[in-house]
Protein backbone atom coordinates (compact mmCIF):
# COMPACT_ATOMS: atom_id res chain seq x y z
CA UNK A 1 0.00 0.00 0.00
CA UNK A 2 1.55 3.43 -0.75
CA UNK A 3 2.48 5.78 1.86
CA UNK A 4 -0.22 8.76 2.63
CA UNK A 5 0.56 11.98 1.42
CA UNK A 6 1.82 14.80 3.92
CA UNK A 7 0.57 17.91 3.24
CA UNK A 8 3.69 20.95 3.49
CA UNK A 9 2.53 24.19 5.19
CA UNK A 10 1.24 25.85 2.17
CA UNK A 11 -1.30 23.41 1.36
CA UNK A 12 -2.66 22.57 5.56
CA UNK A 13 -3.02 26.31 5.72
CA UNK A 14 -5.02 26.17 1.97
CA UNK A 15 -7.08 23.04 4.14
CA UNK A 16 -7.99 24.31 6.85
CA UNK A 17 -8.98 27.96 5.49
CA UNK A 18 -11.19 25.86 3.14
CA UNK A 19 -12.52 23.99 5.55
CA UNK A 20 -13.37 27.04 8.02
CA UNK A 21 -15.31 29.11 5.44
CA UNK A 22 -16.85 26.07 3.34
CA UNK A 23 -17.77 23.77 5.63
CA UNK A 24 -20.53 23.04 8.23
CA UNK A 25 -18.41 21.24 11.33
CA UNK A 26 -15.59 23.04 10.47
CA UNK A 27 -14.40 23.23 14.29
CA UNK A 28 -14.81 19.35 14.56
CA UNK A 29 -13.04 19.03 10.99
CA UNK A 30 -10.26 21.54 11.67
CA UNK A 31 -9.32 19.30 15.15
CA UNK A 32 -9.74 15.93 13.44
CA UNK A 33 -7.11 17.08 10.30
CA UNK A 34 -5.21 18.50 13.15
CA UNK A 35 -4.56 15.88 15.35
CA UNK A 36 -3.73 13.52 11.98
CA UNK A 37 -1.17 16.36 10.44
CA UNK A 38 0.54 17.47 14.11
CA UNK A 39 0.02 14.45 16.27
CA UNK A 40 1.09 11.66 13.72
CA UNK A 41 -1.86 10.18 14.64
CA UNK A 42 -4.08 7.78 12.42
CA UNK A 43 -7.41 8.56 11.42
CA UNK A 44 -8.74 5.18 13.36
CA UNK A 45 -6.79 6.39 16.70
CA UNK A 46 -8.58 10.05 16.29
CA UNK A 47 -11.87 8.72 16.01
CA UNK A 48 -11.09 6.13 18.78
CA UNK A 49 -10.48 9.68 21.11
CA UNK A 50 -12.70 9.61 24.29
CA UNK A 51 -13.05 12.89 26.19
CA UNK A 52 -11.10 11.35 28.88
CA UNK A 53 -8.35 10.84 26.69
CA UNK A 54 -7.86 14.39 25.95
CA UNK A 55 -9.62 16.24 28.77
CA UNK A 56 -8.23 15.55 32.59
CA UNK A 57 -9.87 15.83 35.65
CA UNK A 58 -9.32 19.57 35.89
CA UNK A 59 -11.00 20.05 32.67
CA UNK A 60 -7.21 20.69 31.04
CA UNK A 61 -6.02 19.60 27.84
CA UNK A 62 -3.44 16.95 28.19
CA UNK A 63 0.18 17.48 26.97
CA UNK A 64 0.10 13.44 26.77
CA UNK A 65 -2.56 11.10 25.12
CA UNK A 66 -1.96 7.28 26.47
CA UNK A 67 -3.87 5.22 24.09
CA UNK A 68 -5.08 1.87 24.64
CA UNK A 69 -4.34 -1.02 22.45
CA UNK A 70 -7.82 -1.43 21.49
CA UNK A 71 -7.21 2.51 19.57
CA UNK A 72 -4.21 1.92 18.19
CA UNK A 73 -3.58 -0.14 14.83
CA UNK A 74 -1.32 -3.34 15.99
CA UNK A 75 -3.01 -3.25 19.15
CA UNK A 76 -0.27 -1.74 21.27
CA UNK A 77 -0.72 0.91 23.84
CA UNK A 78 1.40 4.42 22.72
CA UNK A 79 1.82 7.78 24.36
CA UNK A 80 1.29 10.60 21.51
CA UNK A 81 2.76 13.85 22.67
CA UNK A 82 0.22 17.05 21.69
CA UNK A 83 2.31 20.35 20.84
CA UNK A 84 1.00 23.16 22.36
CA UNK A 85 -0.76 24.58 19.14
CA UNK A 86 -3.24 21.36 19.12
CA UNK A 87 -3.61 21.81 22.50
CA UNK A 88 -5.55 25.11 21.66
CA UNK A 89 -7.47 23.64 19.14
CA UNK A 90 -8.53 20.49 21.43
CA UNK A 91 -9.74 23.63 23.64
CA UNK A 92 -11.56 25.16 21.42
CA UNK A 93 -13.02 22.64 20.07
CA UNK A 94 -14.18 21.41 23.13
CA UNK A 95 -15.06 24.45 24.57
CA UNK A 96 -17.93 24.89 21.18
CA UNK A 97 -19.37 21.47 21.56
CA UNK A 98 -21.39 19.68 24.03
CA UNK A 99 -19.87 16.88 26.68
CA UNK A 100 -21.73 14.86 28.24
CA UNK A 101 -20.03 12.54 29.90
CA UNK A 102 -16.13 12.07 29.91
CA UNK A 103 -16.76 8.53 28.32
CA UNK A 104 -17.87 10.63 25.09
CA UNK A 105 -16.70 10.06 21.77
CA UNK A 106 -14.21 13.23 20.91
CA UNK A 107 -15.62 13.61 17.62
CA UNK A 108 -19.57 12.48 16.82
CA UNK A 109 -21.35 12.81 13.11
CA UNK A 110 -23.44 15.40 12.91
CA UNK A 111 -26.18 12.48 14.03
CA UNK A 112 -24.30 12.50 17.30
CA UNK A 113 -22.73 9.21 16.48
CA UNK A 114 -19.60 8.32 16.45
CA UNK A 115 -17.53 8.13 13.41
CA UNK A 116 -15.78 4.82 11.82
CA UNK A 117 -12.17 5.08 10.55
CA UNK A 118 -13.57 4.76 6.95
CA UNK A 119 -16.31 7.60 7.35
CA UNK A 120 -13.51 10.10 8.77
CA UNK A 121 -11.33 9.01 5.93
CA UNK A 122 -13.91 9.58 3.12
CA UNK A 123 -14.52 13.06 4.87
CA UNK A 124 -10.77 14.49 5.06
CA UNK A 125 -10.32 13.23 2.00
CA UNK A 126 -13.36 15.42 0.56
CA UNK A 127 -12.08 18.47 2.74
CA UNK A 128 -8.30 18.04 1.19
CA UNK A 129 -9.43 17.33 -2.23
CA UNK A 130 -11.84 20.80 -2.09
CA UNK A 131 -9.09 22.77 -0.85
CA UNK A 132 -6.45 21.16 -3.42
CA UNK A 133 -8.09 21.54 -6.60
CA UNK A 134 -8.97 25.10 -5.50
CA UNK A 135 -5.12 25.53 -5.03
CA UNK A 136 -4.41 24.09 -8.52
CA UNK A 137 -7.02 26.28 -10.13
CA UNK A 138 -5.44 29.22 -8.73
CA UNK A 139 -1.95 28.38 -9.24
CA UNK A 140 -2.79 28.30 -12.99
CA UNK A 141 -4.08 31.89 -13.29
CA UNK A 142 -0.94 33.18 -11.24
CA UNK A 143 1.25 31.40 -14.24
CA UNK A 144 -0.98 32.39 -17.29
CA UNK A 145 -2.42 29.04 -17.78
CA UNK A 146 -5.66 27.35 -18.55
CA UNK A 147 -6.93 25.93 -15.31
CA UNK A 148 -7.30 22.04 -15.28
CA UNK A 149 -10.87 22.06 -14.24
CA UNK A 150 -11.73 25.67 -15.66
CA UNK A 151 -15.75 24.23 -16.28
CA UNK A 152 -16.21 22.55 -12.91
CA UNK A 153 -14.38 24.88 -10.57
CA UNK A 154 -16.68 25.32 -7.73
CA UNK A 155 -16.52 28.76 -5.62
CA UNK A 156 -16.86 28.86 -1.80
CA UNK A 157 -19.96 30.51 -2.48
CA UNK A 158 -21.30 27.42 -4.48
CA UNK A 159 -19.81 25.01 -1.22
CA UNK A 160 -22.47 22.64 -0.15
């Protein structure tokens, strides 16, 4: 299987500032692209988050996450270290939606369930893909050329 791409700084920022003004749950997206792109973390281990995970008792973000082998892909237990820039996010992220119970899922659907590795996938993917082509188009008109996808470039105003 070939190795993920990893997006430089250029095209995250193009990601998430497509994500903040096209999408619905941007906040949830934004964290959830976030933890994959600063944490190393995989996309199954992010949607395996529990509040408790993330949140301690104090209601602080943790500078550690100790993940159970049941999250983790291999089914060994890791420590992931969270740099003090996701550790904002995580904040605000949690601070804009609604906790229940510490047992919580992190991140739920917008049918407040919680998401499978696949469905997450399928989503970034959408998100990156959005942002990228948008990146393309415009690199084109900087250099003089004919866009790739002239006919089916979508605006954020058209974003659904």
């Amino acid at each position: 299987m070939a190795q993920a791409k990893t997006l430089n700084k250029r095209e995250l920022k193009r990601v998430l500032d497509y994500n903040d003004a096209c999408e619905r749950h941007s906040e949830r997206n934004r964290a959830m692209l976030l933890f994959t792109h600063l944490c190393g973390m995989r996309i199954g281990e992010v949607v395996a988050l529990r509040v408790s995970n993330v949140i301690d008792d104090n209601g602080e973000v943790k500078g550690e996450l100790r993940l159970g082998a049941e999250q983790t892909k291999g089914s060994r237990a890791r420590v992931v270290f969270v740099p003090m820039r996701m550790r904002k996010e995580i904040k605000r992220y949690v601070d804009h939606v609604t906790v229940r119970s510490r047992s919580d899922f992190v991140f739920r659907t917008q049918k407040s369930h919680s998401f499978s590795s696949n469905s997450a996938t399928q989503l970034l993917q959408r998100i990156t893909a959005g942002a990228l082509s948008r990146l393309v188009f415009e690199d084109s008109i900087v250099e003089g050329h004919d866009p790739p996808d002239a006919d089916n470039h979508r605006n954020c105003g058209d974003c659904g």
